[in-house]
C-alpha atoms as a PDB file:
ATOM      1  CA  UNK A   1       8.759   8.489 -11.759  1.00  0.00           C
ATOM      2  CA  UNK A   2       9.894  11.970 -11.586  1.00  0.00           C
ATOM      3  CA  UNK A   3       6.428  13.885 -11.527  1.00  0.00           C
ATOM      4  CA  UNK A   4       4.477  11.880  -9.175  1.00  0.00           C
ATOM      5  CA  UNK A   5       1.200  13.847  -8.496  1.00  0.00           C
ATOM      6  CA  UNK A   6      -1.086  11.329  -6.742  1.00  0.00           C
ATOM      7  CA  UNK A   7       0.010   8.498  -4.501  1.00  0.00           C
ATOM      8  CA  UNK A   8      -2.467   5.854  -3.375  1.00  0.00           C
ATOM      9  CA  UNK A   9      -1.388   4.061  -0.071  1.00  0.00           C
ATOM     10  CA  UNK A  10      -2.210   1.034   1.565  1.00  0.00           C
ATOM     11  CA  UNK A  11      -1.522  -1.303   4.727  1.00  0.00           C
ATOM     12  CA  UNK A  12      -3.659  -4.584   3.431  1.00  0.00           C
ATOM     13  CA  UNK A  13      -5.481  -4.129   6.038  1.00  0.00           C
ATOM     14  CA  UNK A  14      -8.889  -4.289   6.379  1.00  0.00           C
ATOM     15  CA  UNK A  15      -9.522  -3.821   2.202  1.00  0.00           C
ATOM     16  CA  UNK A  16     -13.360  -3.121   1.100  1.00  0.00           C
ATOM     17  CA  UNK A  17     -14.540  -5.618   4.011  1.00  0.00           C
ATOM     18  CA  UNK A  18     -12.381  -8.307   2.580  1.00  0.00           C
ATOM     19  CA  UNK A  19     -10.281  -7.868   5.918  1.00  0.00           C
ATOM     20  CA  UNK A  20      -6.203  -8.283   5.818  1.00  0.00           C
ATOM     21  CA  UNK A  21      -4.917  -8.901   2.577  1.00  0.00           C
ATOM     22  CA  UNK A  22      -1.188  -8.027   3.341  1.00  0.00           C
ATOM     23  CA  UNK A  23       0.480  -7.473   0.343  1.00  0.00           C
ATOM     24  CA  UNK A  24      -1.855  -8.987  -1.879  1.00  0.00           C
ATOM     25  CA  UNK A  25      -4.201  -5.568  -1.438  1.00  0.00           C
ATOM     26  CA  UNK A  26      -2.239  -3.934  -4.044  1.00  0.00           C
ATOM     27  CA  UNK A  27      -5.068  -4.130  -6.328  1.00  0.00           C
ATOM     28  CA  UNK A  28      -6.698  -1.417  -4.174  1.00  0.00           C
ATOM     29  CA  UNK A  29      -4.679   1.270  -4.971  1.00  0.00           C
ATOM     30  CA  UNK A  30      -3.892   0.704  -8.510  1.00  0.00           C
ATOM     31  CA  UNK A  31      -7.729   0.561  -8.666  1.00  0.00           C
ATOM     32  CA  UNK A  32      -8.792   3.424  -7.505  1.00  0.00           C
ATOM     33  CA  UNK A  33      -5.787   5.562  -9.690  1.00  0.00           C
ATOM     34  CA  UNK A  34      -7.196   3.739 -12.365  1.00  0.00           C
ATOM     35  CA  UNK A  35     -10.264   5.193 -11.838  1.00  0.00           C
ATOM     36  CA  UNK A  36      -8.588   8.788 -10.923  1.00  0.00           C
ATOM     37  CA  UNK A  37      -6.460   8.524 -14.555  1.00  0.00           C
ATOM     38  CA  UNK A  38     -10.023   7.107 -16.439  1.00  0.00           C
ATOM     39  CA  UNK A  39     -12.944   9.721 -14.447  1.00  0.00           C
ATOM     40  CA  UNK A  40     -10.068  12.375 -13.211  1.00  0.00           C
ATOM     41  CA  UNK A  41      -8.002  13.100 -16.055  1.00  0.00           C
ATOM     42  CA  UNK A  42      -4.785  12.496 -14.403  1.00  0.00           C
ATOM     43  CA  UNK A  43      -2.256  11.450 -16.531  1.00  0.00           C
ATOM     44  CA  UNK A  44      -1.014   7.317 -15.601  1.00  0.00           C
ATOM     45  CA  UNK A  45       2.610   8.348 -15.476  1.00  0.00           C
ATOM     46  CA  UNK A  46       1.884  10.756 -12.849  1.00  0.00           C
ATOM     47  CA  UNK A  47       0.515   8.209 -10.347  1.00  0.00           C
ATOM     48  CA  UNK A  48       2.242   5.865  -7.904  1.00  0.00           C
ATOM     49  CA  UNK A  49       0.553   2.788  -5.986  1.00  0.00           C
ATOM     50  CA  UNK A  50       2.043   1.772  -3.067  1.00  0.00           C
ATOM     51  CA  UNK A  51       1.561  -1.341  -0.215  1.00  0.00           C
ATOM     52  CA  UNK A  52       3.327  -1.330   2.734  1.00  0.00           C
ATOM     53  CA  UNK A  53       3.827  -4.390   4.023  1.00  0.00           C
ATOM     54  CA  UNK A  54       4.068  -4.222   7.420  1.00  0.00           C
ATOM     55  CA  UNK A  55       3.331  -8.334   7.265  1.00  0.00           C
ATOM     56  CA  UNK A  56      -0.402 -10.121   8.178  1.00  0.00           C
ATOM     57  CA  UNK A  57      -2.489 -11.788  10.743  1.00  0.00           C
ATOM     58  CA  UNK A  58      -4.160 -13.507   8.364  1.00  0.00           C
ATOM     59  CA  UNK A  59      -3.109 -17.248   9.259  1.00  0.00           C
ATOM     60  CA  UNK A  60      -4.248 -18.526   6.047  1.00  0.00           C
ATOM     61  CA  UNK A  61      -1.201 -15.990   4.615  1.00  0.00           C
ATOM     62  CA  UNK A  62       1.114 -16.520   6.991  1.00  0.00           C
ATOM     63  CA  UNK A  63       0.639 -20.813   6.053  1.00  0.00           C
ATOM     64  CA  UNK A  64       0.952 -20.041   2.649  1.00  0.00           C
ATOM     65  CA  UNK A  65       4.408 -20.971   0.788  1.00  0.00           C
ATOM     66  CA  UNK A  66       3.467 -18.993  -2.335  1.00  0.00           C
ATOM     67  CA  UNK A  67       2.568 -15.556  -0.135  1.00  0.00           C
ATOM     68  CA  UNK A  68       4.576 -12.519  -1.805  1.00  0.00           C
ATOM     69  CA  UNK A  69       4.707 -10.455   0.907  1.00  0.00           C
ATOM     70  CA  UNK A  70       6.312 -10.180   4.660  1.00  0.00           C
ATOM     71  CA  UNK A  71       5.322 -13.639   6.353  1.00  0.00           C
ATOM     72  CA  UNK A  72       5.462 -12.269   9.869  1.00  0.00           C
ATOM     73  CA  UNK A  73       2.544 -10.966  12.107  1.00  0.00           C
ATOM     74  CA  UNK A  74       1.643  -7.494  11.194  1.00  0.00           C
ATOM     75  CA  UNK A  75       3.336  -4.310  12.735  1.00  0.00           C
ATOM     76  CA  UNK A  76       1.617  -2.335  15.074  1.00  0.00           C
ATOM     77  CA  UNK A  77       1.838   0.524  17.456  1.00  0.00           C
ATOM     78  CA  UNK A  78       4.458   2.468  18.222  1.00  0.00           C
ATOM     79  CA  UNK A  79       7.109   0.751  15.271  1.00  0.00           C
ATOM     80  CA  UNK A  80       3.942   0.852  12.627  1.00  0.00           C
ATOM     81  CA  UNK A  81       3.290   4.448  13.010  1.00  0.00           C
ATOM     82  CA  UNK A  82       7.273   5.092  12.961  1.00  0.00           C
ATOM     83  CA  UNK A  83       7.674   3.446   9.709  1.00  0.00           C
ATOM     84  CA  UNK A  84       4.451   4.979   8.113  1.00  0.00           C
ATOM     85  CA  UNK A  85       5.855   8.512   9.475  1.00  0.00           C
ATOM     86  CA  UNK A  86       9.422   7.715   7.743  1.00  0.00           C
ATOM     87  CA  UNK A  87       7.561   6.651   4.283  1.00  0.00           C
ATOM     88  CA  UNK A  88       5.689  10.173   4.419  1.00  0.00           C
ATOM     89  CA  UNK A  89       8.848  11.631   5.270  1.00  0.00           C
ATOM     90  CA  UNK A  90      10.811  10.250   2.326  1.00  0.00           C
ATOM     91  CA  UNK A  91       7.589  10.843  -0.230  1.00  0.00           C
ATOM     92  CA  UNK A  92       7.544  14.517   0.897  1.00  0.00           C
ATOM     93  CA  UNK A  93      11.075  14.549   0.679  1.00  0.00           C
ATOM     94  CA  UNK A  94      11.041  13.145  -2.690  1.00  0.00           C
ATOM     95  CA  UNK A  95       8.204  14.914  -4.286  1.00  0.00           C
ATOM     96  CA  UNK A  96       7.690  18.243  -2.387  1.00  0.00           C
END
């Protein structure tokens, strides 16, 4: 994607009172820029969904042998809000 416009973000956590969904929340985001391409106007190739996955302390996920995503308790604190500060860092950097 070259001319990214609208980025949609997400943690799994805590989706739409469904609680953590880890990586499986991507739906979320590509969800609502569906909605922003379909209501908005904004062209599809100019939006990017994104889930970081920081991992889940949902138990059934973390037992689960077909889960997609990071199979480790979720990040928190101090290393969370480094990462999510070096992911807006490289999207800024990326598209000013």
């Amino acid at each position: 994607h070259d001319d990214v416009r609208v980025i949609v973000v997400t943690d799994g956590s805590r989706i739409l009172g469904l609680g953590d969904l880890g990586s499986n929340g991507m739906g979320i985001p590509i969800g609502k820029l569906s909605l922003y391409c379909a209501a908005g106007g904004i062209a599809p190739h100019r939006v990017l969904p994104v889930v970081l996955d920081v991992g889940t302390n949902n138990e059934e996920l973390l037992n689960d042998d077909f889960y997609l995503g990071v199979p480790k308790p979720r990040l928190e604190g101090k290393a969370y809000y480094q990462m999510v500060e070096e992911f807006m860092q490289a999207v800024s950097h990326r598209w000013p």
